[in-house]
N, C-alpha and C. Protein backbone atom coordinates (compact mmCIF):
# COMPACT_ATOMS: atom_id res chain seq x y z
N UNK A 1 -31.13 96.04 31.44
CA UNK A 1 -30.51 96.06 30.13
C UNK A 1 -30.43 97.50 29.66
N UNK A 2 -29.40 98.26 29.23
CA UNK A 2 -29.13 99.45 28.60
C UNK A 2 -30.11 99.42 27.47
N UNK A 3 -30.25 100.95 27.48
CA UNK A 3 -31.37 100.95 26.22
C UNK A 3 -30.41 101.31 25.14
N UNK A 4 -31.52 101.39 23.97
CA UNK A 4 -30.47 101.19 22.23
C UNK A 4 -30.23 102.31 21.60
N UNK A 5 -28.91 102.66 21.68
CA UNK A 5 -28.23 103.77 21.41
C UNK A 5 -28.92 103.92 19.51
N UNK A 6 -28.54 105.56 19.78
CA UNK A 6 -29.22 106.01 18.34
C UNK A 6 -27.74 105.75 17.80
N UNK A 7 -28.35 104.75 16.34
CA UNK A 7 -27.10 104.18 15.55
C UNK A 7 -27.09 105.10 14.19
N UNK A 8 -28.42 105.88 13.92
CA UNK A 8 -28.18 106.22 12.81
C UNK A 8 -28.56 105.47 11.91
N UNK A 9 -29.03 105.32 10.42
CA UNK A 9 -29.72 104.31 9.38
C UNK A 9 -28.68 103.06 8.87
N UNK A 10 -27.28 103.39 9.53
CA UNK A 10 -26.62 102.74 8.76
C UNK A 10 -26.54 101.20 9.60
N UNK A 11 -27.17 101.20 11.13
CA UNK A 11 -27.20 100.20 11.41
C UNK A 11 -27.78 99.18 11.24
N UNK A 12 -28.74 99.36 10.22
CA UNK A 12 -29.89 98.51 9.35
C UNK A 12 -29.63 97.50 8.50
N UNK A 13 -28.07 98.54 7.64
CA UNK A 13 -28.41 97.65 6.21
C UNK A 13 -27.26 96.18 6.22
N UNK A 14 -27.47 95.18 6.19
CA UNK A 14 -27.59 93.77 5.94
C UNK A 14 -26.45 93.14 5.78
N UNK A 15 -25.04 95.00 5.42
CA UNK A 15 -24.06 94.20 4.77
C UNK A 15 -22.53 94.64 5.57
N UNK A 16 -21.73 94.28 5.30
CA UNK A 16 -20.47 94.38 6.15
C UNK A 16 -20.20 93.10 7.04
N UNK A 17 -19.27 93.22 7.93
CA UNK A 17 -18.76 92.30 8.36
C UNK A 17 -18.97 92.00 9.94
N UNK A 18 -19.37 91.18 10.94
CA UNK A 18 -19.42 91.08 12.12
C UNK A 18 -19.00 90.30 12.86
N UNK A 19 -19.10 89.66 13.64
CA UNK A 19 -18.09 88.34 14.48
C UNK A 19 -19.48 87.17 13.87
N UNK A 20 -19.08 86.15 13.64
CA UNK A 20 -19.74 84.97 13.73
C UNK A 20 -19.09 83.81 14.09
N UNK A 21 -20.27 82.76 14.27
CA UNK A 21 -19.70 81.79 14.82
C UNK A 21 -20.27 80.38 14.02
N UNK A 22 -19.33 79.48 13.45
CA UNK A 22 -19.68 78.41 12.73
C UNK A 22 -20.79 77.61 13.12
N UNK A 23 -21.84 76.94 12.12
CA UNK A 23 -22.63 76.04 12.89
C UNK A 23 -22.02 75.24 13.88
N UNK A 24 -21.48 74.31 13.66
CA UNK A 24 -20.55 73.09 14.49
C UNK A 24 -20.33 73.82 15.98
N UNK A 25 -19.52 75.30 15.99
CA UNK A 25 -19.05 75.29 17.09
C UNK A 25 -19.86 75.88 18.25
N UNK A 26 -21.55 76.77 17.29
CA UNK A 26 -22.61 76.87 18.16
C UNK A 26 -23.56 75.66 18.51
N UNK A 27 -23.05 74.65 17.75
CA UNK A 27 -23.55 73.26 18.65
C UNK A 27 -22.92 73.22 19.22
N UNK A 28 -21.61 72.91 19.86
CA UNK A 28 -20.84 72.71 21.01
C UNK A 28 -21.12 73.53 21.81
N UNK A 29 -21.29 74.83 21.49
CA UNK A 29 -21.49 76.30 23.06
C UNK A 29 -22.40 75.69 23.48
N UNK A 30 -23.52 75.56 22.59
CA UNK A 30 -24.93 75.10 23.18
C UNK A 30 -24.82 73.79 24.24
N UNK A 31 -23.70 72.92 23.89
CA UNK A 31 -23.56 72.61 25.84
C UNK A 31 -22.56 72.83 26.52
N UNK A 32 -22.54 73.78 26.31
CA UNK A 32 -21.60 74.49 27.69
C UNK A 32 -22.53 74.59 29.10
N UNK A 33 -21.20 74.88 30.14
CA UNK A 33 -21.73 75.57 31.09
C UNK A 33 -23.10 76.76 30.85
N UNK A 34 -22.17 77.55 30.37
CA UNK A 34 -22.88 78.72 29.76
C UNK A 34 -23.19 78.96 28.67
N UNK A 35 -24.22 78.22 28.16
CA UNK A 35 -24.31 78.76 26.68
C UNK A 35 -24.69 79.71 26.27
N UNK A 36 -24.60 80.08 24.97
CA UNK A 36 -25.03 81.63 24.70
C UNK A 36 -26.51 81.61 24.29
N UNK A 37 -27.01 83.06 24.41
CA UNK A 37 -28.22 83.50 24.50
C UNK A 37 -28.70 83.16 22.75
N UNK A 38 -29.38 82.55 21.91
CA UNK A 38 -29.92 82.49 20.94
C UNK A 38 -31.31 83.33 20.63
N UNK A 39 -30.81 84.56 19.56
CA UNK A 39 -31.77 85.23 19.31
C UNK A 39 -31.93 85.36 17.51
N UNK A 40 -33.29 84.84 17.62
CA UNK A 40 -33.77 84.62 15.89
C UNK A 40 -34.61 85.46 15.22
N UNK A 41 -34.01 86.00 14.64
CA UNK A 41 -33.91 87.25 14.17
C UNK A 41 -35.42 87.39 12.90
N UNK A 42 -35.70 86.21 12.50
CA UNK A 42 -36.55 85.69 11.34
C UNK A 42 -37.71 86.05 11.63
N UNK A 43 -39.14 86.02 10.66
CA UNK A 43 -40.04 86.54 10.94
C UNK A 43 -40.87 85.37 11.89
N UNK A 44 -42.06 85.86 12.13
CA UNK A 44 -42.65 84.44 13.36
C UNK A 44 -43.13 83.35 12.58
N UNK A 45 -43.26 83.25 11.09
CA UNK A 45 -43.78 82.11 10.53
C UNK A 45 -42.43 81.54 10.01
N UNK A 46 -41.01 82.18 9.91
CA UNK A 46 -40.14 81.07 9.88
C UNK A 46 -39.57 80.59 11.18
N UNK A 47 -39.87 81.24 12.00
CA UNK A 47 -39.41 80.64 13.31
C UNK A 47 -40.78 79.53 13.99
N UNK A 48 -41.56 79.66 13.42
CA UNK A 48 -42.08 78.44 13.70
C UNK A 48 -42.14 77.41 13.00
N UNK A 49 -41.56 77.49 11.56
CA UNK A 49 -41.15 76.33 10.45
C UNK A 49 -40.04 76.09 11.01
N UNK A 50 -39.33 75.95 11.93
CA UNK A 50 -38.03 75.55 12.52
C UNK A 50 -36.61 76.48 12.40
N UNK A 51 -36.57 76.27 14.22
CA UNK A 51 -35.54 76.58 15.11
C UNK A 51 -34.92 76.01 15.95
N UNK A 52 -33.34 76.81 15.67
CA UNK A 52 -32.47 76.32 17.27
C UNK A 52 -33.77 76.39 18.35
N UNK A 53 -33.56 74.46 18.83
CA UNK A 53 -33.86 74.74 20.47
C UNK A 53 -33.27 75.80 21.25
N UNK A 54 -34.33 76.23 22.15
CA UNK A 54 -33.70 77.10 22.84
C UNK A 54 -33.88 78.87 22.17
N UNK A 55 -34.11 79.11 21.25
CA UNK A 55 -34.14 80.55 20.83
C UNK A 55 -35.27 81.02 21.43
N UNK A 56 -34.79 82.69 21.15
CA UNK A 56 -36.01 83.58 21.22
C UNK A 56 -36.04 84.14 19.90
N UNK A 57 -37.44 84.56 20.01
CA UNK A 57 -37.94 85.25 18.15
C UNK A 57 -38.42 86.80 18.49
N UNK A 58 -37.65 87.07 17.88
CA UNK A 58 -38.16 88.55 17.66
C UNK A 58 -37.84 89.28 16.52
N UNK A 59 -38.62 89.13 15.50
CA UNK A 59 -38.41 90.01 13.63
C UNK A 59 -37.49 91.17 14.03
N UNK A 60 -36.06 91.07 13.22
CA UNK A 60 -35.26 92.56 12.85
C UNK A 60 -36.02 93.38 12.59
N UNK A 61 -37.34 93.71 12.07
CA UNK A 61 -37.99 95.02 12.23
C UNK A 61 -38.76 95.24 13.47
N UNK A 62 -38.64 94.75 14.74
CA UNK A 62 -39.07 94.77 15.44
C UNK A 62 -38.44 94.62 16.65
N UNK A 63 -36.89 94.60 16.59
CA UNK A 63 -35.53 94.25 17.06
C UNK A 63 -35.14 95.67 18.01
N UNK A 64 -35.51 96.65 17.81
CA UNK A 64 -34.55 98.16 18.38
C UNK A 64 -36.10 98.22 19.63
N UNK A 65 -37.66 97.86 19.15
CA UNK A 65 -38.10 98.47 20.05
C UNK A 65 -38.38 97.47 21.27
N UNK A 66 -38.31 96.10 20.87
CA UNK A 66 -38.93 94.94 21.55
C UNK A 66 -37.55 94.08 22.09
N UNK A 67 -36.05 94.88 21.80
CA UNK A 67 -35.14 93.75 22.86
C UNK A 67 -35.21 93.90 23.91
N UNK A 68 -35.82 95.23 24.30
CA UNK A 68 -35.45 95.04 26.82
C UNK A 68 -36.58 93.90 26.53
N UNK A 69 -37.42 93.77 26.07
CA UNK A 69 -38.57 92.92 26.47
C UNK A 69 -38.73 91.55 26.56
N UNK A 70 -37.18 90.99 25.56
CA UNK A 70 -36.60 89.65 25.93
C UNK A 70 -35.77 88.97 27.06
N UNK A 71 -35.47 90.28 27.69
CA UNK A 71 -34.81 89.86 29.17
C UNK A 71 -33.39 89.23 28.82
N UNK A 72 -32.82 89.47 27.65
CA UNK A 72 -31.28 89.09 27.72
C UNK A 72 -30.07 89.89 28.34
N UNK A 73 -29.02 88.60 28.87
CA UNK A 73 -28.27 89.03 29.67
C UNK A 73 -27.08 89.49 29.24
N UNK A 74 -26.65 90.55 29.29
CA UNK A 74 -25.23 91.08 28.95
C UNK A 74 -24.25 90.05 29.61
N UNK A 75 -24.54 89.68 30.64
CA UNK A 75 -23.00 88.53 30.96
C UNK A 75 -23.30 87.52 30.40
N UNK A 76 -24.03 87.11 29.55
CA UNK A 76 -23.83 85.61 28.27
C UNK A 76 -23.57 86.20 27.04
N UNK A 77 -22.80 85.75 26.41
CA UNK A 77 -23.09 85.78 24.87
C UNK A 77 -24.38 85.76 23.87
N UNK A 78 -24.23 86.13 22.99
CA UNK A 78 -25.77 86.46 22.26
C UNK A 78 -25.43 85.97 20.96
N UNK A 79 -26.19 84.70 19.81
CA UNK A 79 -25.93 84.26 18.81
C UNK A 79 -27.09 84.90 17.93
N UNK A 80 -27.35 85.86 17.37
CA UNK A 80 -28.10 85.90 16.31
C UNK A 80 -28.02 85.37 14.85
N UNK A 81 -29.40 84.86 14.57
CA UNK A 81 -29.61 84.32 13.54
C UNK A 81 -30.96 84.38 12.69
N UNK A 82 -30.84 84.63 11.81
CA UNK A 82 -31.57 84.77 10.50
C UNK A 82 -31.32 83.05 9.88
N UNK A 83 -32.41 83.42 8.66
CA UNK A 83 -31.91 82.17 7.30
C UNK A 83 -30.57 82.16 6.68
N UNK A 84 -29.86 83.03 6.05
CA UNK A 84 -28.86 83.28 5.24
C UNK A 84 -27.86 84.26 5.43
N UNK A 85 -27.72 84.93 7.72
CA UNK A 85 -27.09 85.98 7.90
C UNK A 85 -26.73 87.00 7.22
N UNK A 86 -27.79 87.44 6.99
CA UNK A 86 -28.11 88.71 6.18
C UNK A 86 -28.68 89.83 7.59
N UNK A 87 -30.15 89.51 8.06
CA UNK A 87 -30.51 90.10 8.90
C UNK A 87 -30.38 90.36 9.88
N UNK A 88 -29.06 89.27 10.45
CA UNK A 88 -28.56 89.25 11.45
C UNK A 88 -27.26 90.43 11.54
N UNK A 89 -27.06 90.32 10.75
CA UNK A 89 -25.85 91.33 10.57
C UNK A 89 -26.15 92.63 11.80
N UNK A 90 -27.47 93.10 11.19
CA UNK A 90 -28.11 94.60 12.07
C UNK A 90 -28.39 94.57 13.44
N UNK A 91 -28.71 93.13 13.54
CA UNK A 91 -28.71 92.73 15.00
C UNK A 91 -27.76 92.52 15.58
N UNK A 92 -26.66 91.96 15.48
CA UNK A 92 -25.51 92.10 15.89
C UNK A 92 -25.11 93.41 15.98
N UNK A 93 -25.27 94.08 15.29
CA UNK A 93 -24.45 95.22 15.19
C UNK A 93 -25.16 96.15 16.65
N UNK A 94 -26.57 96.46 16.67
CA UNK A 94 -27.35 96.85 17.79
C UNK A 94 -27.00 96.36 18.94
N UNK A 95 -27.48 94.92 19.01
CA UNK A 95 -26.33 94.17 20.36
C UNK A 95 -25.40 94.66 20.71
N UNK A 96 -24.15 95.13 19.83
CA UNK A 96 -22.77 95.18 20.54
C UNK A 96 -22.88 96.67 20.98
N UNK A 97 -23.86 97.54 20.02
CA UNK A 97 -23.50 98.78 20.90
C UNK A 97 -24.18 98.91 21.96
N UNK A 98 -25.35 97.86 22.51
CA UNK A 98 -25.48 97.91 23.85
C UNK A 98 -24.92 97.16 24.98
N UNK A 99 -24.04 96.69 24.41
CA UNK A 99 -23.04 95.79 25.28
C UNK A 99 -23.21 94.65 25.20
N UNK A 100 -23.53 93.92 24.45
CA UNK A 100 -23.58 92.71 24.37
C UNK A 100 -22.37 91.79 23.77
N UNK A 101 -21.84 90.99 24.07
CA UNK A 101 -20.60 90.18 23.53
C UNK A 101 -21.74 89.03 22.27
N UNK A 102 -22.21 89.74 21.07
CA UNK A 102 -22.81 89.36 19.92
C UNK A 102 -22.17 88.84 18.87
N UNK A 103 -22.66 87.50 18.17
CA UNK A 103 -21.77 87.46 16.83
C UNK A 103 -23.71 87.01 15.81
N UNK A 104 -23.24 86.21 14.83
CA UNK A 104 -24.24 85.62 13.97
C UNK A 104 -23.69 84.50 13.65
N UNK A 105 -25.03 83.49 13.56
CA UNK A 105 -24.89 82.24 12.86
C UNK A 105 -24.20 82.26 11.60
N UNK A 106 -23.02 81.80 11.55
CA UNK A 106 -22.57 81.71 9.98
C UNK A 106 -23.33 80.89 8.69
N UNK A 107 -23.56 81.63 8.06
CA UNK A 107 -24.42 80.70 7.12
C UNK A 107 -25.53 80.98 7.19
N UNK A 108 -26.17 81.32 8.54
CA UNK A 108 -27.59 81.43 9.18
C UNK A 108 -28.29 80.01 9.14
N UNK A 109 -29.75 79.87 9.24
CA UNK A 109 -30.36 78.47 9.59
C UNK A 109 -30.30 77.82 8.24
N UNK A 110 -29.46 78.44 6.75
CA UNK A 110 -29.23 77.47 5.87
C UNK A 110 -27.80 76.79 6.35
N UNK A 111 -26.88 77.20 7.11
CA UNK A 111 -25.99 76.35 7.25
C UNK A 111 -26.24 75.26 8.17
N UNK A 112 -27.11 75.71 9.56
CA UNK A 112 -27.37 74.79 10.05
C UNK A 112 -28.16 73.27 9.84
N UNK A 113 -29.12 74.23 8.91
CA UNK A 113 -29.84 72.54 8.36
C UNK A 113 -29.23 72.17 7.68
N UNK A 114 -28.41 72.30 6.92
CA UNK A 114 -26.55 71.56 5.79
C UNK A 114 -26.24 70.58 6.84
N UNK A 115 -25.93 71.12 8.06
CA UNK A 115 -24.50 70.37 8.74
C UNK A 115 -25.59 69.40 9.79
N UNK A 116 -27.17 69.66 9.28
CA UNK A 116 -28.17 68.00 9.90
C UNK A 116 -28.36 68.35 11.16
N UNK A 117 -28.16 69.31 11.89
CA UNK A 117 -28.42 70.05 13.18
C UNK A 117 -29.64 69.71 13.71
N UNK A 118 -29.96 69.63 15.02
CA UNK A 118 -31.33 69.87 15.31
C UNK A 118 -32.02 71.09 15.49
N UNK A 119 -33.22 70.84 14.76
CA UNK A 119 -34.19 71.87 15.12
C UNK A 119 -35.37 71.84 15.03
N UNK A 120 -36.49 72.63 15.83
CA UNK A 120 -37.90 72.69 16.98
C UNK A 120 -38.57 73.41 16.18
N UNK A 121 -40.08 72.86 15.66
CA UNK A 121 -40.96 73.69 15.30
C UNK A 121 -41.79 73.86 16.94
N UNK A 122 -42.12 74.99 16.20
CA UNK A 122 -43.47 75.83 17.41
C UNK A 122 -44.30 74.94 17.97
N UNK A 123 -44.61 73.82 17.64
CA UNK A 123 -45.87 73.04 18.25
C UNK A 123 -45.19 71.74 18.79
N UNK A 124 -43.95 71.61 18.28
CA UNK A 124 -43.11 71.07 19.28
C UNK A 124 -42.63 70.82 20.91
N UNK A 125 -42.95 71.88 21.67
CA UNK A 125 -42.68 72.90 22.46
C UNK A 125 -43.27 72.17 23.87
């Protein structure tokens, strides 16, 4: 995995615009052939109050030094998600300048629990 280009402070802040992808239609990727890589962006006590099956957790403040260490693949897609795609925003944005084909949960995990989605607490597992 390429390491994480110096973005400068502005890759931090929360707001602007990035590719996302609707709840509904990241339930459908999710059975694809290939589904995309789910990375949850939230801290570890909301990712263990419930998550997309299938994610990895790693806190946006902890996102630039700890992604080689998740082993994601540049030839899948990458869905980041937060609660309210806010925090995801920065992650996405990091993703794509290391090559990653990245968007965010629209809505984040408040849209998903709206549209009755499933999702895995930690002791679930």
């Amino acid at each position: 995995m390429p390491s994480a280009p110096r973005l400068g402070l502005l890759w931090w802040l929360p707001f602007g615009q990035v590719a996302e992808v609707p709840a509904q239609e990241l339930r459908r990727r999710l059975g694809d052939q290939r589904p995309p890589q789910i990375l949850d962006v939230r801290t570890r006590t909301e990712f263990r109050h419930g998550h997309i099956p299938g994610a990895v957790n790693l806190p946006i403040n902890e996102l630039r030094a700890g992604l080689a260490d998740l082993g994601l693949s540049t030839d899948c897609a990458v869905v980041a998600i937060c609660l309210s795609a806010h925090r995801s925003i920065p992650a996405v944005r990091l993703l794509r300048s290391m090559g990653f084909d990245a968007a965010q949960l629209q809505g984040g995990m408040h849209a998903w629990q709206r549209e009755g989605l499933p999702t895995q607490k930690e002791d679930e597992r």
